[in-house]
N, C-alpha and C. Protein backbone atom coordinates (compact mmCIF):
# COMPACT_ATOMS: atom_id res chain seq x y z
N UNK A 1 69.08 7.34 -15.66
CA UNK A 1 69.61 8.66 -15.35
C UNK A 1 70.68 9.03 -16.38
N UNK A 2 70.67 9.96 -16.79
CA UNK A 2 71.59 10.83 -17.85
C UNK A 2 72.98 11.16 -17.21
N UNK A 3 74.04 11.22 -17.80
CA UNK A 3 75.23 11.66 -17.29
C UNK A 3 75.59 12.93 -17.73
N UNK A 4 74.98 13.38 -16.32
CA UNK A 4 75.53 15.33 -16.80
C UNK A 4 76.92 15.60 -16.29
N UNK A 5 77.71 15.51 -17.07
CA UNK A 5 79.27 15.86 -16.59
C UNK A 5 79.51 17.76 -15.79
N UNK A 6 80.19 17.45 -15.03
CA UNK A 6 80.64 18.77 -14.63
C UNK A 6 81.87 19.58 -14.95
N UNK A 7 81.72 20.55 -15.17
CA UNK A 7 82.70 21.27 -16.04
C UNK A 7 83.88 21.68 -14.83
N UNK A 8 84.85 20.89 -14.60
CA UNK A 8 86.09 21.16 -13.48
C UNK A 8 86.76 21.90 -14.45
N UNK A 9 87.31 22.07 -14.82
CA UNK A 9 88.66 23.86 -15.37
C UNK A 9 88.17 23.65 -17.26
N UNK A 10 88.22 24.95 -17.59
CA UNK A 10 88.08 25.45 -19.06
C UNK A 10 89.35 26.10 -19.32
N UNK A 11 90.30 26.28 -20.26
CA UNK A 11 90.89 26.54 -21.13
C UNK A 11 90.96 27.30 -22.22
N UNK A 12 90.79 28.79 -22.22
CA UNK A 12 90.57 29.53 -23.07
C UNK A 12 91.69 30.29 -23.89
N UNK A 13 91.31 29.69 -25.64
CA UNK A 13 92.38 30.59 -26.81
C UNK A 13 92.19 32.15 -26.60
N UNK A 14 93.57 32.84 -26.17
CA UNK A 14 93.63 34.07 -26.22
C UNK A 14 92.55 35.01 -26.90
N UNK A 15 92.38 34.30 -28.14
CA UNK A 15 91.50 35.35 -28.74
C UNK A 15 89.90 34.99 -28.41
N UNK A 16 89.61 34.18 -27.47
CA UNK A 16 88.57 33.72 -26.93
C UNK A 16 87.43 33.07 -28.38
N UNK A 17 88.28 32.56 -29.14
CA UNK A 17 87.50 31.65 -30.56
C UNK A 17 87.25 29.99 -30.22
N UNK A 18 88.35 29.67 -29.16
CA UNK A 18 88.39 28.13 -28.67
C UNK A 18 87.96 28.51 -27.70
N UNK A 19 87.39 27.19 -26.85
CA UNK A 19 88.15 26.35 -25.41
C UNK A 19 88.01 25.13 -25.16
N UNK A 20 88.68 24.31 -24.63
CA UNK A 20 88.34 23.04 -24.19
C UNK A 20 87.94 22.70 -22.31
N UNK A 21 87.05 22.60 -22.42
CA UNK A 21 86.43 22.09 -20.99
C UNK A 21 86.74 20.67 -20.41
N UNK A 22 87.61 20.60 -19.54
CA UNK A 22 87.67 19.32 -18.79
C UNK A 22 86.19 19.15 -17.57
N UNK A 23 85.74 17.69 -17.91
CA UNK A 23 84.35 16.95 -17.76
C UNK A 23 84.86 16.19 -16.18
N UNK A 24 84.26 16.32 -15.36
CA UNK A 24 84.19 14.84 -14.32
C UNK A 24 82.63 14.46 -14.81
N UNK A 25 82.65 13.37 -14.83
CA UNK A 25 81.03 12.19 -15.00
C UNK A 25 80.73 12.04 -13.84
N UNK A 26 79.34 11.09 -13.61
CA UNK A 26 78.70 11.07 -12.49
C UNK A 26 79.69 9.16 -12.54
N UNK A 27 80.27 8.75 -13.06
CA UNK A 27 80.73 7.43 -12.68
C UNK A 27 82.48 7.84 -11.93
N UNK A 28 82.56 8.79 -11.97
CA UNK A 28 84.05 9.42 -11.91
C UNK A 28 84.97 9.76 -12.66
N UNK A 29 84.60 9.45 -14.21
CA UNK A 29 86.08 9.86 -14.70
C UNK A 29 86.19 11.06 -15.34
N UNK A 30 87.19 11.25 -16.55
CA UNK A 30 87.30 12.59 -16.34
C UNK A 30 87.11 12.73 -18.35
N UNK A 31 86.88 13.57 -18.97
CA UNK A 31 87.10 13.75 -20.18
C UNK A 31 87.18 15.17 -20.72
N UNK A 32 87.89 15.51 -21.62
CA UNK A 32 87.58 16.99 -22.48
C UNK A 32 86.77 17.05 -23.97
N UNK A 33 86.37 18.60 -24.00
CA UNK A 33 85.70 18.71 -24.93
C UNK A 33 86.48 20.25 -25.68
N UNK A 34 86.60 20.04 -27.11
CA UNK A 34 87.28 21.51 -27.23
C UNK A 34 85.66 21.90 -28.14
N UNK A 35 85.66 23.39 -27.87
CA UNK A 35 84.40 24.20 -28.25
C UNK A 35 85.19 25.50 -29.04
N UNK A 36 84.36 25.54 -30.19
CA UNK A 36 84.61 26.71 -31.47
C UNK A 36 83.19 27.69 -31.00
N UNK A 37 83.93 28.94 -30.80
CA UNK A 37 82.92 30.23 -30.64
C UNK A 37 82.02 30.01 -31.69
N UNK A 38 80.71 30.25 -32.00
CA UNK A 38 80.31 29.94 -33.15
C UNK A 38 80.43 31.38 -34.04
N UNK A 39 80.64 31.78 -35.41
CA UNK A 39 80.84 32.83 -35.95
C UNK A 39 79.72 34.49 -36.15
N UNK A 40 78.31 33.88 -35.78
CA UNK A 40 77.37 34.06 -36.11
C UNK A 40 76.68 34.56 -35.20
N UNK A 41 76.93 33.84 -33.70
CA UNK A 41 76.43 34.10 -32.49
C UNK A 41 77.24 33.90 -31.39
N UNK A 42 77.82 34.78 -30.88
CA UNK A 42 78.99 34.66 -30.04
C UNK A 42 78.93 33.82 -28.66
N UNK A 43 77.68 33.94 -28.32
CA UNK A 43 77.15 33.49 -27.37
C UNK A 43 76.75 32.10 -27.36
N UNK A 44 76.84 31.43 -28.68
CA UNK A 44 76.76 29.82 -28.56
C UNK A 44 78.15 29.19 -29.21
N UNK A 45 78.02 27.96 -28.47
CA UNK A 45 79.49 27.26 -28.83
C UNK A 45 79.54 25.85 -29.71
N UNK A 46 80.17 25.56 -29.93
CA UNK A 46 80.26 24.17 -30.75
C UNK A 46 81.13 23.35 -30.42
N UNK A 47 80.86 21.76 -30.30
CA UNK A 47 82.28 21.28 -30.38
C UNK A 47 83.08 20.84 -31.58
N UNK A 48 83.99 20.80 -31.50
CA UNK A 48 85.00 20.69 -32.35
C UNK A 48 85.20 19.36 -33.34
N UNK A 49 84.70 18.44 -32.44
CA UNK A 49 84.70 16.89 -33.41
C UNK A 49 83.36 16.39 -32.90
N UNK A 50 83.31 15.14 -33.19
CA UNK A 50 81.94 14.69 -33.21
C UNK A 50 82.54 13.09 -32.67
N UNK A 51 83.62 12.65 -32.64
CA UNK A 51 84.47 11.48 -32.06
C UNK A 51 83.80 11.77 -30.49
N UNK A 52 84.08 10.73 -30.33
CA UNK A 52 83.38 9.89 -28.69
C UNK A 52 84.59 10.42 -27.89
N UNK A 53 84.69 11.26 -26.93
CA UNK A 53 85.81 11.58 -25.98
C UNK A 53 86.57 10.70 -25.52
N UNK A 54 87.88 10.59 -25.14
CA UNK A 54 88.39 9.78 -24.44
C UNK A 54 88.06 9.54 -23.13
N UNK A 55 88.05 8.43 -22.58
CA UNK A 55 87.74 8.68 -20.76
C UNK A 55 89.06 8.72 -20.25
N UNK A 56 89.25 9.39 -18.90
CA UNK A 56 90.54 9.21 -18.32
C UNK A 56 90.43 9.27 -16.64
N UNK A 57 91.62 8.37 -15.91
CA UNK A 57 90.97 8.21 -14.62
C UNK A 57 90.79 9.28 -13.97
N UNK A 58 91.53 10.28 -14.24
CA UNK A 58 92.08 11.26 -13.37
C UNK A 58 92.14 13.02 -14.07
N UNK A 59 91.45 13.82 -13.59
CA UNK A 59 91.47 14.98 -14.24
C UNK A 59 92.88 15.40 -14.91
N UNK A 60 94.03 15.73 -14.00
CA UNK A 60 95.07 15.46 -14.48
C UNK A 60 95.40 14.81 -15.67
N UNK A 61 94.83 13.53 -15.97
CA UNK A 61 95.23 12.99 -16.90
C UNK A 61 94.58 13.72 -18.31
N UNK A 62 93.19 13.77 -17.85
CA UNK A 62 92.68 14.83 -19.11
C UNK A 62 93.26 16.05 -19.14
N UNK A 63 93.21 16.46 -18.80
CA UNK A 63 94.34 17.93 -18.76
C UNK A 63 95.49 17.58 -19.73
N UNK A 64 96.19 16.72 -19.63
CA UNK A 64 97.66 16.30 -20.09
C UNK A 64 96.85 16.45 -21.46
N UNK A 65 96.14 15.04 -21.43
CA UNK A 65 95.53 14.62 -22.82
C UNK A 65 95.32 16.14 -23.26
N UNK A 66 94.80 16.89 -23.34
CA UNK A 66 94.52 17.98 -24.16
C UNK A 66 95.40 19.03 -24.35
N UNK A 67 96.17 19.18 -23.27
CA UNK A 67 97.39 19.96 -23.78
C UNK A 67 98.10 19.17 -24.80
N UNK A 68 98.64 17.69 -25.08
CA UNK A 68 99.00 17.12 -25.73
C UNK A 68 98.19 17.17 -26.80
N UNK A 69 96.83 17.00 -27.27
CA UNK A 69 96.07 16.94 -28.54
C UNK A 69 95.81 18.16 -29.37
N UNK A 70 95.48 19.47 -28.42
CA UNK A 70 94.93 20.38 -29.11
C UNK A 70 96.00 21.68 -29.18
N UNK A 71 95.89 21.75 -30.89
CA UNK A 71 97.00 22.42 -31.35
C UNK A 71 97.48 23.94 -30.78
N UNK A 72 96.35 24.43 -30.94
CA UNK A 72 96.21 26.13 -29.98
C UNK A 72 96.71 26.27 -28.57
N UNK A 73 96.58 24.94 -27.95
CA UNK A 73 97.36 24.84 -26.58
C UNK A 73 98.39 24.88 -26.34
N UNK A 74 99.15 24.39 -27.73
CA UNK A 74 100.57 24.44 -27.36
C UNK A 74 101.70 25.84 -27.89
N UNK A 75 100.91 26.32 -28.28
CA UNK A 75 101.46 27.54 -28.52
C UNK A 75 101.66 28.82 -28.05
């Protein structure tokens, strides 16, 4: 069986060019993904790195993690 993560809260750059989606897994934990509007087709997205997500126990904790990592968040 495949692990289709569920998208618990998204995070959207004002100018709606980012967002990062916090993941729950089907094992429980939690991870984010940040996504670039694509330029070309507004309607499809990309992610941002190609690095293996962090896992984390607790949504919360991903949350933190990405306010802490991703630069557009903190501004």
């Amino acid at each position: 069986m495949t692990d289709t993560p569920e998208v618990v809260a998204t995070l959207e750059e004002d100018t709606g060019a980012f967002c990062v989606d916090v993941l729950r897994h089907e094992d429980g934990n939690f991870t984010y993904v940040e996504y670039a509007r694509d330029a070309d087709d507004e309607d499809a997205w990309h992610a941002r790195s190609d690095a293996e997500p962090q896992t984390f126990k607790t949504q919360f904790a991903a949350y933190s993690a990405a306010m802490r990592d991703v630069d557009w968040l903190l501004e």
